[in-house]
Protein backbone atom coordinates (compact mmCIF):
# COMPACT_ATOMS: atom_id res chain seq x y z
CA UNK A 1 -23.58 -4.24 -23.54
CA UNK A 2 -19.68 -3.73 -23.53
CA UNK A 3 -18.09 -0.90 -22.42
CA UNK A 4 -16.57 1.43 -25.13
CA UNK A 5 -12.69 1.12 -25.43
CA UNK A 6 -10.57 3.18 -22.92
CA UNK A 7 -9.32 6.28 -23.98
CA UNK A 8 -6.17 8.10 -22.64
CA UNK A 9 -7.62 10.43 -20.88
CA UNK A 10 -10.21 7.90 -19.71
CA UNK A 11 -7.37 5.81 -18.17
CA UNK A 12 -5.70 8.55 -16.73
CA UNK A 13 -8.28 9.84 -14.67
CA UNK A 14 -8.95 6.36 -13.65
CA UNK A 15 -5.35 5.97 -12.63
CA UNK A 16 -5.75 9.00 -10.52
CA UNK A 17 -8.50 7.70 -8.93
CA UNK A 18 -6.99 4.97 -8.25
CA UNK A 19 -4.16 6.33 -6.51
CA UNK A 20 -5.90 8.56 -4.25
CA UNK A 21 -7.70 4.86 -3.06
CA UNK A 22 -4.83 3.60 -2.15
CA UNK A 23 -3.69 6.90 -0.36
CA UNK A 24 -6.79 6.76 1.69
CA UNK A 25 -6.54 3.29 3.06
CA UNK A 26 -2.35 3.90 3.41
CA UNK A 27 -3.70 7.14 5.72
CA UNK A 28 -5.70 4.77 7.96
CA UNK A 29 -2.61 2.66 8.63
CA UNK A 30 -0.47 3.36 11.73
CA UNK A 31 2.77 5.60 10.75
CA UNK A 32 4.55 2.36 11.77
CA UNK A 33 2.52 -0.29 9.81
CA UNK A 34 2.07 2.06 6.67
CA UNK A 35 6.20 2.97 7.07
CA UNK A 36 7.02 -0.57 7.10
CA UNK A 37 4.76 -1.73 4.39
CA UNK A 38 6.10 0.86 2.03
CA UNK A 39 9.87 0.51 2.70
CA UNK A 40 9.38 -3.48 2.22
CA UNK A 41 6.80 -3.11 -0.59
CA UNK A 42 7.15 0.04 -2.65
CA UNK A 43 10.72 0.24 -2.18
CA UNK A 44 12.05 -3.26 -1.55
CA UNK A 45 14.01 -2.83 1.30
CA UNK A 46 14.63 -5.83 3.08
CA UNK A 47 13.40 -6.63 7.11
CA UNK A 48 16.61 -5.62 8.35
CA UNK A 49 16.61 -2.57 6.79
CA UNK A 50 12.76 -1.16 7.48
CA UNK A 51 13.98 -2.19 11.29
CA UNK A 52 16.85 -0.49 10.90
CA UNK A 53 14.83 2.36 9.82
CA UNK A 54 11.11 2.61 12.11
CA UNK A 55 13.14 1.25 15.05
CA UNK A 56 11.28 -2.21 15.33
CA UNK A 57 12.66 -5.98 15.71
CA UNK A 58 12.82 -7.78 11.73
CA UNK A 59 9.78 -9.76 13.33
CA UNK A 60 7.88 -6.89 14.61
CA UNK A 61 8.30 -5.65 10.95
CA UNK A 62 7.47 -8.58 9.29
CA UNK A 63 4.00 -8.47 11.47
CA UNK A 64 3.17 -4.54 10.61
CA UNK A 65 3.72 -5.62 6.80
CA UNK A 66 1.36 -8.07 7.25
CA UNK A 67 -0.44 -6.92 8.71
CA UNK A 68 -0.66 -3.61 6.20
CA UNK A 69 -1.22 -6.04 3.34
CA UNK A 70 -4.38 -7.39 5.40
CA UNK A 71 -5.89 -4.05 5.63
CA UNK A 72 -4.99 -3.14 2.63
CA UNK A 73 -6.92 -6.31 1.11
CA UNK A 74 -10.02 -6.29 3.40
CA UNK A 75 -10.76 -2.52 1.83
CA UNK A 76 -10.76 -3.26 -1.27
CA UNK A 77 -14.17 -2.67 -2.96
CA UNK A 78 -16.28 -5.26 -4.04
């Protein structure tokens, strides 16, 4: 059986759910590693500028984003 075509109320509460997801992993992130990832990510701020910003090395920031983005991933349900 198919599911019946999305509606826009459908998708909007979907949306919202969505979004409060991805709130709760961001919360389980360090401040550092959930700073970095969304200056880089959300915002597009280049290395230098997130270590500019959280205080870290562009290395050190480079890790925490990647180390976000693995979190991030390994949460996702299945």
């Amino acid at each position: 059986m198919t599911d019946p075509p999305a509606t826009p109320d459908g998708m909007s509460e979907r949306a919202d759910d969505v979004s409060v997801a991805l709130l709760m992993r961001l919360e389980r992130l360090s401040p550092e590693a959930r700073a970095a990832f969304l200056l880089h990510e959300i915002f597009g701020a280049d290395y230098r500028e997130v270590a500019a910003v959280i205080g870290k090395s562009k290395a050190e920031c480079r890790r925490l984003v990647n180390y976000a983005k693995a979190q991030l991933r390994d949460e996702r349900p299945r």
